[in-house]
Protein backbone atom coordinates (compact mmCIF):
# COMPACT_ATOMS: atom_id res chain seq x y z
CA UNK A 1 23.49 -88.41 44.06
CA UNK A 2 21.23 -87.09 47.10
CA UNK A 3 21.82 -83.72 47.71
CA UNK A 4 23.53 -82.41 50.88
CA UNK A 5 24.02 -79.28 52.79
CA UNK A 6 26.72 -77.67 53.01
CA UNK A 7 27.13 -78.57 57.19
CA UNK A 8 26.81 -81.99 56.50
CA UNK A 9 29.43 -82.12 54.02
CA UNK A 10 31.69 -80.57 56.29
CA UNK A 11 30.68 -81.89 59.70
CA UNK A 12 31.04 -85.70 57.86
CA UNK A 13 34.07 -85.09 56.32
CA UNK A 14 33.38 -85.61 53.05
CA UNK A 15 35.16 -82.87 52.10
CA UNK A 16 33.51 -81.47 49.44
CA UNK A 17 33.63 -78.20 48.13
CA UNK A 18 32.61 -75.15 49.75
CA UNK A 19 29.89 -73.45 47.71
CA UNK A 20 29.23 -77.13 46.23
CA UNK A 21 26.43 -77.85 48.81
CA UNK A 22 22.83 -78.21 47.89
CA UNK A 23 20.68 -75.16 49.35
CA UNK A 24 18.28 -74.99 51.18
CA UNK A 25 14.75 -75.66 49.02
CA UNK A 26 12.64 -72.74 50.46
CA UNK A 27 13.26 -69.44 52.68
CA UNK A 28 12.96 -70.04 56.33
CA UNK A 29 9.78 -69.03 56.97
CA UNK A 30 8.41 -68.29 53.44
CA UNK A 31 4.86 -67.25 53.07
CA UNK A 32 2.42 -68.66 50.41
CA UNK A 33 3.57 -69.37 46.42
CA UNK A 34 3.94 -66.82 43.89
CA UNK A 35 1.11 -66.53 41.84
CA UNK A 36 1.61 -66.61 38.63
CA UNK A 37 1.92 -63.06 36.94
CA UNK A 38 0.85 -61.64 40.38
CA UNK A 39 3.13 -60.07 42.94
CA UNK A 40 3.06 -61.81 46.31
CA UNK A 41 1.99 -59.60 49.56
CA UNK A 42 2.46 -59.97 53.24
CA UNK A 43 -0.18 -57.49 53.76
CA UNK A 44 -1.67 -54.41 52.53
CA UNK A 45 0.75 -53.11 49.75
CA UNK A 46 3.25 -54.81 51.24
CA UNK A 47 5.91 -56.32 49.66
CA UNK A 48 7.99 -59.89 50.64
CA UNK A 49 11.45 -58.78 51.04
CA UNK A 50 12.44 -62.34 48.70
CA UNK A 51 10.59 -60.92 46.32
CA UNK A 52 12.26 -56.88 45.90
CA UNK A 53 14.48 -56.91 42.63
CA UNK A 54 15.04 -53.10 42.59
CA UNK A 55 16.43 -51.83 39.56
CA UNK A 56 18.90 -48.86 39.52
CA UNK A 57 17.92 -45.75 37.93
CA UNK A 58 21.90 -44.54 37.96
CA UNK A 59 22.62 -44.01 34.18
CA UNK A 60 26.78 -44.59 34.51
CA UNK A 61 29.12 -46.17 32.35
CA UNK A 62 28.77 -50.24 31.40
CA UNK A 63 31.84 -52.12 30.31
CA UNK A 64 32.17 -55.35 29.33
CA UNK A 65 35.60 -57.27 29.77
CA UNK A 66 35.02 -60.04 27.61
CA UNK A 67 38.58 -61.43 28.36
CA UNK A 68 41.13 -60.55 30.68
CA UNK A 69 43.67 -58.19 29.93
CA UNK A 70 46.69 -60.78 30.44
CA UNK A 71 46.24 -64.11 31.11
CA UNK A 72 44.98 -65.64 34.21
CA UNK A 73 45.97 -68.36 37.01
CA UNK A 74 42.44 -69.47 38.86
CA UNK A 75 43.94 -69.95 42.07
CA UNK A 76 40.98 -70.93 43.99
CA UNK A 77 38.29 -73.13 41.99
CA UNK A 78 36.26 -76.03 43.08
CA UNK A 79 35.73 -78.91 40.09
CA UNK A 80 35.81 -81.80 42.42
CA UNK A 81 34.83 -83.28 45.33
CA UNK A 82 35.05 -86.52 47.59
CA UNK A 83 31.71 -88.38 47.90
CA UNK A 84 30.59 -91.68 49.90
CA UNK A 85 29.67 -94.68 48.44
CA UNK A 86 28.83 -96.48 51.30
CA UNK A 87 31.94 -97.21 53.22
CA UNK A 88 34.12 -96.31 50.00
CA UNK A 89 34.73 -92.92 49.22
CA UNK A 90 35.07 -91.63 45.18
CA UNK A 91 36.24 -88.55 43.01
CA UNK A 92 32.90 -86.64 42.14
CA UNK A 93 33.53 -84.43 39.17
CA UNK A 94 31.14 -81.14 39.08
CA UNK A 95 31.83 -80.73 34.65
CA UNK A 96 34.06 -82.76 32.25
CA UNK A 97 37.41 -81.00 31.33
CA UNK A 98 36.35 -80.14 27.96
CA UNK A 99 32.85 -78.18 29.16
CA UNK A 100 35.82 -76.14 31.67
CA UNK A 101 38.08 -75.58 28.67
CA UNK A 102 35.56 -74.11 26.34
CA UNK A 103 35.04 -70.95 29.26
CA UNK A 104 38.55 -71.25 30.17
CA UNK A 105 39.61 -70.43 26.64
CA UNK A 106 37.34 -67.61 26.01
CA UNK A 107 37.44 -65.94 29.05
CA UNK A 108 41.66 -66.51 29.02
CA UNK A 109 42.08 -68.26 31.70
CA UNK A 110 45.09 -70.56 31.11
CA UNK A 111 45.21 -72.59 34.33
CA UNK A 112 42.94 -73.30 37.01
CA UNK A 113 43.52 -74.98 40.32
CA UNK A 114 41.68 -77.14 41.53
CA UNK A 115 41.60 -76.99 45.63
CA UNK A 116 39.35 -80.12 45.95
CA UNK A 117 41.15 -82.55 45.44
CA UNK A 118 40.90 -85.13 48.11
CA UNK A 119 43.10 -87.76 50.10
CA UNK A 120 44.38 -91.47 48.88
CA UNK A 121 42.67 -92.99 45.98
CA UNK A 122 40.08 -89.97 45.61
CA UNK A 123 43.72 -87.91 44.83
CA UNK A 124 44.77 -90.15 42.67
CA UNK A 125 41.32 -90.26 40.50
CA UNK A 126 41.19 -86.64 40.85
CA UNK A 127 44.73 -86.25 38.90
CA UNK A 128 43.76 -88.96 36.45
CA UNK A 129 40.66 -86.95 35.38
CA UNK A 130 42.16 -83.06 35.57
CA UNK A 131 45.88 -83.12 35.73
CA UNK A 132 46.95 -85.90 33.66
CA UNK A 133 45.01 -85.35 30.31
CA UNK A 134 45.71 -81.64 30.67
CA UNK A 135 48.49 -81.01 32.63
CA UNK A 136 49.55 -77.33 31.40
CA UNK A 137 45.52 -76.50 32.28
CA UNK A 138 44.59 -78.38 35.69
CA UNK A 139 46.55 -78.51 38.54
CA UNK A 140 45.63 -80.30 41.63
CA UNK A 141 45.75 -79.72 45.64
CA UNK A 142 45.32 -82.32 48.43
CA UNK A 143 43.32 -82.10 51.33
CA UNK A 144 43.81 -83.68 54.82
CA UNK A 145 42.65 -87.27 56.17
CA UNK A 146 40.52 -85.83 59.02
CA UNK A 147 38.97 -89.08 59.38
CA UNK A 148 42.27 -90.69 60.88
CA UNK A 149 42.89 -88.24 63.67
CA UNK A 150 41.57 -90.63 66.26
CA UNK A 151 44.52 -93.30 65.38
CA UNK A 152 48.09 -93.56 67.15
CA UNK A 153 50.29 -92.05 65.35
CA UNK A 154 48.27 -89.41 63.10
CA UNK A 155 50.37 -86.36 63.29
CA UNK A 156 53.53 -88.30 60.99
CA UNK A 157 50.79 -90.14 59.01
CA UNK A 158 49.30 -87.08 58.12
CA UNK A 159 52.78 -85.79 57.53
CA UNK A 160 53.54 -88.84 55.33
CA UNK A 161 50.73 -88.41 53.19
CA UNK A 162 51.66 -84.90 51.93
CA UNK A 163 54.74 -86.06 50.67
CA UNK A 164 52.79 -88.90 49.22
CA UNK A 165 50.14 -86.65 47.48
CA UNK A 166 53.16 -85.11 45.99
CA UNK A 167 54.36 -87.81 44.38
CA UNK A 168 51.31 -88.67 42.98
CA UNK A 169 51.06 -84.68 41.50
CA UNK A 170 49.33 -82.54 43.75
CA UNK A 171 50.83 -79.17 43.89
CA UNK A 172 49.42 -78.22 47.43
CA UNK A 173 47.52 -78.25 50.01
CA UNK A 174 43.73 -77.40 51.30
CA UNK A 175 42.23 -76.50 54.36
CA UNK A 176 38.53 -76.53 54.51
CA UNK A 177 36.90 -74.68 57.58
CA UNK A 178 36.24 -78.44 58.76
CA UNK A 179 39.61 -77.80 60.43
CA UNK A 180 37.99 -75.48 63.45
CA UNK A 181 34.24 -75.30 62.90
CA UNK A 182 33.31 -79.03 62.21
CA UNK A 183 36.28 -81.38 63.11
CA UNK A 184 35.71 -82.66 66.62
CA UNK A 185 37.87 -84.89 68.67
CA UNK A 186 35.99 -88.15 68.17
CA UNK A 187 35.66 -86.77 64.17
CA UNK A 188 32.05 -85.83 64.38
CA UNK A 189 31.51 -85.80 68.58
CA UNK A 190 33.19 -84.21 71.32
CA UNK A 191 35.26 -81.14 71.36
CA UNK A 192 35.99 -78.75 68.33
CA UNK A 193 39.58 -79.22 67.52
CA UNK A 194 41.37 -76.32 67.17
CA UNK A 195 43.05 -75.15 64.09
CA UNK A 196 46.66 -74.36 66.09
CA UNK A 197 46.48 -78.42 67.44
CA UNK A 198 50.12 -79.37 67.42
CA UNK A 199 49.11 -82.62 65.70
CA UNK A 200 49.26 -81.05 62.56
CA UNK A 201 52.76 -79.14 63.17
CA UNK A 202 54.26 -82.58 60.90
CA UNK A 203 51.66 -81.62 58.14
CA UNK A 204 52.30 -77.99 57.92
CA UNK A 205 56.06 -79.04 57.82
CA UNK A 206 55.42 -81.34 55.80
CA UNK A 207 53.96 -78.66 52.93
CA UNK A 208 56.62 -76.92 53.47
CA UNK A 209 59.02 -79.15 52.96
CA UNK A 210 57.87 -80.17 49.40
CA UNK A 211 57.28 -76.87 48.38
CA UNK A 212 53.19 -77.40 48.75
CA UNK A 213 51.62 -73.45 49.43
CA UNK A 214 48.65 -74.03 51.95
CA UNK A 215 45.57 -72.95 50.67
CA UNK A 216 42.95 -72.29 53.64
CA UNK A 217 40.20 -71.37 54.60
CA UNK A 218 38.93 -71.09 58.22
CA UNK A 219 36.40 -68.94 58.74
CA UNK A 220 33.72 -67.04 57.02
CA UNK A 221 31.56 -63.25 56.92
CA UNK A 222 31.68 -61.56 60.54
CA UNK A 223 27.90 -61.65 59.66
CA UNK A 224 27.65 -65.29 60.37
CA UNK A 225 28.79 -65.05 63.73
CA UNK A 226 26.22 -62.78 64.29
CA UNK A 227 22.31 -63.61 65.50
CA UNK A 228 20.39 -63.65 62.63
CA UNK A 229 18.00 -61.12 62.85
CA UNK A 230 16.91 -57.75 61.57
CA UNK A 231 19.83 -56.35 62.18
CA UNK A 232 22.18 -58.58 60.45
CA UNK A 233 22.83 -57.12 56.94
CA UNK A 234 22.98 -60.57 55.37
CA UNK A 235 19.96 -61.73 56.88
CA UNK A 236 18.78 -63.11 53.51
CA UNK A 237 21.45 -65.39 52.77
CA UNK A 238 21.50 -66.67 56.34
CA UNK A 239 17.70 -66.96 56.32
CA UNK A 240 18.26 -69.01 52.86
CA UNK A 241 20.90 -71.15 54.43
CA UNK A 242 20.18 -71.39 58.18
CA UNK A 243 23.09 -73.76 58.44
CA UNK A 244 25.92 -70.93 57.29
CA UNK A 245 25.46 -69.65 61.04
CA UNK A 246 28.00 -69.98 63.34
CA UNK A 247 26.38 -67.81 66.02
CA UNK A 248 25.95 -69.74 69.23
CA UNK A 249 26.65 -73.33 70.48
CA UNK A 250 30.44 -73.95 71.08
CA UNK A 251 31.34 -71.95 68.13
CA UNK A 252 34.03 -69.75 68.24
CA UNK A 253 34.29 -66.10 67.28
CA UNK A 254 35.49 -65.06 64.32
CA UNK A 255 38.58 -63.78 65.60
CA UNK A 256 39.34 -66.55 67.75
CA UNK A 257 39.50 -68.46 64.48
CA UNK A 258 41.83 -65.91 62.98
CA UNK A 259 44.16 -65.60 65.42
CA UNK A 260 44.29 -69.46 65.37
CA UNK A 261 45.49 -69.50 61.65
CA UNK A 262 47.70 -66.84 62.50
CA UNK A 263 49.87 -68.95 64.84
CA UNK A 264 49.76 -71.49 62.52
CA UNK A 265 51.60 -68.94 60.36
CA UNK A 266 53.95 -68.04 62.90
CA UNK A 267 55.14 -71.38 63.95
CA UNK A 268 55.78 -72.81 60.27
CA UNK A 269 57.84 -69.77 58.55
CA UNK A 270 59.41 -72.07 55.95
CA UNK A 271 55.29 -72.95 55.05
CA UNK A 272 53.86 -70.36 52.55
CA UNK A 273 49.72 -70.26 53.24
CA UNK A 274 47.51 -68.35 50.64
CA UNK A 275 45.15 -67.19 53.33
CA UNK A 276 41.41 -67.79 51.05
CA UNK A 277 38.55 -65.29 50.77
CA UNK A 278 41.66 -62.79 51.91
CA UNK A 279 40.80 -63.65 55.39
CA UNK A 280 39.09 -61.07 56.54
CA UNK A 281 37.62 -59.10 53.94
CA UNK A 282 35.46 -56.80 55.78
CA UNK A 283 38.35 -55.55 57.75
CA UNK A 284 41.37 -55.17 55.57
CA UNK A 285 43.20 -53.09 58.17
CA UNK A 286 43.49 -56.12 60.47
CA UNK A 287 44.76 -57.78 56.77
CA UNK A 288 47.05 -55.52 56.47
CA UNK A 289 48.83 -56.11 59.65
CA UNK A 290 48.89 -59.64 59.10
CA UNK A 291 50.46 -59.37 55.74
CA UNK A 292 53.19 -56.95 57.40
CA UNK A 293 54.22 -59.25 60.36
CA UNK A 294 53.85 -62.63 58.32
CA UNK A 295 55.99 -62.74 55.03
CA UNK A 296 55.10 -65.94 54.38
CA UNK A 297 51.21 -65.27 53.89
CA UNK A 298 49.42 -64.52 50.84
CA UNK A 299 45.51 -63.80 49.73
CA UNK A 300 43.22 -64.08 46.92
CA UNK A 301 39.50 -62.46 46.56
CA UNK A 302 37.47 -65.89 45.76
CA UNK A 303 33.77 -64.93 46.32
CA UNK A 304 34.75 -61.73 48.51
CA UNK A 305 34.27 -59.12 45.10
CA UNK A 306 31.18 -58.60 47.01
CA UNK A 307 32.84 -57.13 49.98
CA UNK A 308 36.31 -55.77 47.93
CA UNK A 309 33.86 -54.09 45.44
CA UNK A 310 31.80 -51.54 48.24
CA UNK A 311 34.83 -50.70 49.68
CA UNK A 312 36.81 -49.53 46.24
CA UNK A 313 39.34 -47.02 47.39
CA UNK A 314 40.63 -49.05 50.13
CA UNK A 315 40.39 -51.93 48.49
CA UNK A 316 42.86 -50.29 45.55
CA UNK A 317 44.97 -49.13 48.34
CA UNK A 318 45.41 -52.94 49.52
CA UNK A 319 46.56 -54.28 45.99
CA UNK A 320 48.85 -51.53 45.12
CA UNK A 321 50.27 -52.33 48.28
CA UNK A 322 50.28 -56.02 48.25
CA UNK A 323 50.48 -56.49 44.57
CA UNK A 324 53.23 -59.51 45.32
CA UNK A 325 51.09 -60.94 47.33
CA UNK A 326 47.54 -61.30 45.95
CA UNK A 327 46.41 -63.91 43.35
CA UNK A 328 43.97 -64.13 41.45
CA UNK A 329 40.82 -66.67 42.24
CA UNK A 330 37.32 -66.94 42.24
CA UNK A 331 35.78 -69.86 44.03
CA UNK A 332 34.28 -71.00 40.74
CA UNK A 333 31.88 -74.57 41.15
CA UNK A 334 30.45 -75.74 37.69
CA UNK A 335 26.83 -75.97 38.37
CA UNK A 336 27.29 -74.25 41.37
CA UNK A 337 23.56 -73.12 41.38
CA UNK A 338 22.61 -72.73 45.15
CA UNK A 339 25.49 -69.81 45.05
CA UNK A 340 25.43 -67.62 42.71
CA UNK A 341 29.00 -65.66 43.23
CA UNK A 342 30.51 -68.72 42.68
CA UNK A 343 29.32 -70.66 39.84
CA UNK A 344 31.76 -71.25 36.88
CA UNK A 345 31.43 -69.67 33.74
CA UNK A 346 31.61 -66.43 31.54
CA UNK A 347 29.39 -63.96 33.57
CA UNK A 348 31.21 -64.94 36.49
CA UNK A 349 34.65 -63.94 34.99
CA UNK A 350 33.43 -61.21 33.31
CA UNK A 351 32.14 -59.70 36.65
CA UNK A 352 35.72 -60.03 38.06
CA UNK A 353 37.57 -58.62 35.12
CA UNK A 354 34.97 -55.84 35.12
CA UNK A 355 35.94 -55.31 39.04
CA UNK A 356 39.77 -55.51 38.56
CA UNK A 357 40.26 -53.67 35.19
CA UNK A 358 37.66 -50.28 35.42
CA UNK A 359 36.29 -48.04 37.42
CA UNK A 360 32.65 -48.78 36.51
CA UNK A 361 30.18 -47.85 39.30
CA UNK A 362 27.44 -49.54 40.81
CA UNK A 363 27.36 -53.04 39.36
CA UNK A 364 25.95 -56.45 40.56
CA UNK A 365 29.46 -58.64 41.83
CA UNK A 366 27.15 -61.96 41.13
CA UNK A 367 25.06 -63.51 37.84
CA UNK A 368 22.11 -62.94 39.80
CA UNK A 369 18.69 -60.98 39.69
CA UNK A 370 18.88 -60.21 43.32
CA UNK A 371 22.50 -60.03 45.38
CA UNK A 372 22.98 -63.45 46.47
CA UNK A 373 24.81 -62.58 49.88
CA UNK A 374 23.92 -58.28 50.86
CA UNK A 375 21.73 -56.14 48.98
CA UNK A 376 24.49 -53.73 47.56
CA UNK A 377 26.60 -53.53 44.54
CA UNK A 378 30.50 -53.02 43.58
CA UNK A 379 32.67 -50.48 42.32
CA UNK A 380 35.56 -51.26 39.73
CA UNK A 381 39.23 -50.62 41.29
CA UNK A 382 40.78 -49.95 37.38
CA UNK A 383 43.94 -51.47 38.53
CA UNK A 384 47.23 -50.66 36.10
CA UNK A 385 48.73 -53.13 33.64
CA UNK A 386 51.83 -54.19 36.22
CA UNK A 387 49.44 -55.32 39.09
CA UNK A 388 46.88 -56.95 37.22
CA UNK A 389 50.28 -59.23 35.45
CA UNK A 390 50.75 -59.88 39.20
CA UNK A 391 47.65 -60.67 40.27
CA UNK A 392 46.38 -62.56 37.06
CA UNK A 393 49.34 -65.11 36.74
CA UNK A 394 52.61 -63.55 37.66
CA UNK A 395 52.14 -64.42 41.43
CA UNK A 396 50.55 -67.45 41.50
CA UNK A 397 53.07 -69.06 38.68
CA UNK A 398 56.11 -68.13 41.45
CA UNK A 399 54.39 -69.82 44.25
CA UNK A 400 53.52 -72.81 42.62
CA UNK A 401 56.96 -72.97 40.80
CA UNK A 402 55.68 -72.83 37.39
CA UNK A 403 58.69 -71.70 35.11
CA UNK A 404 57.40 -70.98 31.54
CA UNK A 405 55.90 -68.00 32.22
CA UNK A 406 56.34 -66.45 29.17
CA UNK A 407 54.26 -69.63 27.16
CA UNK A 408 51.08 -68.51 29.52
């Protein structure tokens, strides 16, 4: 299969996975090869920026969490995605079940979602290969038929289809940021369609109506809104993936995109949404006052330990506060390569047990040798035994209306 970015998986509606994109071969920019066993220079004694690995010198506590305390509900994961085959469109599978299971079972993590899970036949492939063979392990979310929005009558088609998806086993719904940042009123010309359209008041009904929690996701770092230059403190990753930026063109801002969501939230009460990446995670006072005026809004951390983990008191603060309310999830991709925070498997949950279970200082929040998205590093929040049963499974079994709780 020909590898993609991630902008053109989104802007063609493909809807693939985020953090399933190929990356970018080569630094914008980038200056000569390494020589081998030589360090690279930009001048006299200078050193590439690509090429600093600093090591810390801090000589502080290291604890491994092999397994979680209690076990654990991936809410947010990524094992499929939809992928063209000329006009047709197929399930593309990122691992087989058993390669999932082996981590899964030594890490204890007893059920992951997978958000991925496409529209029509690529649903119904999707179940076949996750759900069905394993259905106390894998369960499976729809996603949207973006591709239809141009045709009379959308808004109750769309509708139809979640009730549909249900009936064929998906247990929700997902929003990609297609929905504000790439869908456009002809689907890939014309103007952005906003994520508040009242075409998709039937769909958001709709998930309510069957009991579907809306996963989304419709925005990303305040960083990428941002010029990319020196003084943008993920200049690296942008620089790595020039097509992560939303500064400029008829993009809007960050908060526009926010606010959007939130009327979506306002106008569909009945509808719970488990707000991804915990919306804003760089800011979780304005979080905070979402979570108080909307009860029916919910979070989870998926590759956003990064930004949780420098900010460890206040981030403590939040979960104690909103231990109801946050689930657990990482944005795992097997063979995720081109992002290291997210790729599936036991250093990844290791890192996140590490983060949610002790108050270890100064560690790297990605299998990585140099941070993958800012140069800094986390701080454990050592959360007690009853939030972490909340956050590991408690919450996201009564959301998703899974009843043996005590066999997990």
């Amino acid at each position: 299969m020909s590898r993609w970015s991630r902008r053109q998986l989104l802007a063609g509606l493909g809807l693939a996975a985020v953090g399933q994109s190929a990356a970018v071969n080569a630094w914008q920019g980038r200056a000569n090869k390494r020589s081998s066993g030589n360090e690279r220079t930009t001048g006299a004694g200078k050193l590439a920026l690509e090429d600093y690995e600093p090591k810390s010198m801090l000589h502080v506590p290291e604890t491994k969490v092999a397994r979680a305390r209690f076990p654990v509900i991936d809410f947010h994961t990524h094992l499929s995605w939809s992928a063209r085959r000329g006009r047709l469109a197929e399930a593309h599978n990122n691992a087989t079940p058993e390669e999932v299971l082996t981590v899964m079972d030594r890490k204890n993590v007893r059920l992951m979602v997978n958000l991925t899970g496409g529209y029509g036949q690529v649903l119904e492939q999707t179940i076949r290969y996750w759900h069905q063979p394993h259905p106390d392990r894998f369960i499976v979310f729809t996603e949207p038929w973006f591709e239809k929005i141009t045709e009379p009558g959308y808004p109750q088609f769309q509708a139809d289809q979640i009730s549909r998806a249900r009936e064929a086993g998906a247990k929700g719904l997902k929003i990609l940021k297609t929905l504000g940042l790439y869908l456009r009123e002809r689907v890939t010309t014309g103007p952005l369609v906003k994520i508040d359209d009242r075409r998709f008041d039937p769909m958001w009904e709709a998930a309510g109506a069957n009991q579907m929690p809306v996963a989304i996701h419709i925005s990303d770092p305040e960083a990428f809104f941002l010029p990319t230059d020196r003084f943008n403190e993920r200049y690296e990753e942008l620089n790595a993936h020039p097509d992560w930026s939303f500064h400029g063109k008829d993009f809007p801002r960050n908060r526009d995109l926010q606010e959007a969501r939130n009327r979506v939230m306002a106008r569909h009460p009945r509808t719970q949404f488990v707000v991804l990446h915990v919306g804003d995670s760089e800011n979780l006072a304005y979080v905070s006052e979402l979570l108080d005026r909307y009860p029916n809004m919910h979070v989870e951390p998926g590759a956003r330990i990064g930004e949780l983990g420098r900010q460890p008191r206040t981030s403590a603060k939040f979960f104690d506060k909103y231990q109801d309310r946050i689930m657990f999830g990482t944005d795992a991709v097997p063979k995720g390569y081109d992002t290291p925070q997210q790729i599936f498997g036991e250093q990844l949950y290791e890192i996140y047990y590490r983060f949610l279970e002790t108050e270890d200082e100064y560690f790297d929040y990605a299998p990585a040798p140099k941070p993958p998205q800012g140069r800094w590093r986390i701080y454990g929040i050592g959360l007690p035994e009853t939030i972490l049963r909340k956050v590991y499974y408690e919450n996201a079994a009564r959301l998703l209306g899974l009843k043996n709780l005590a066999e997990l």
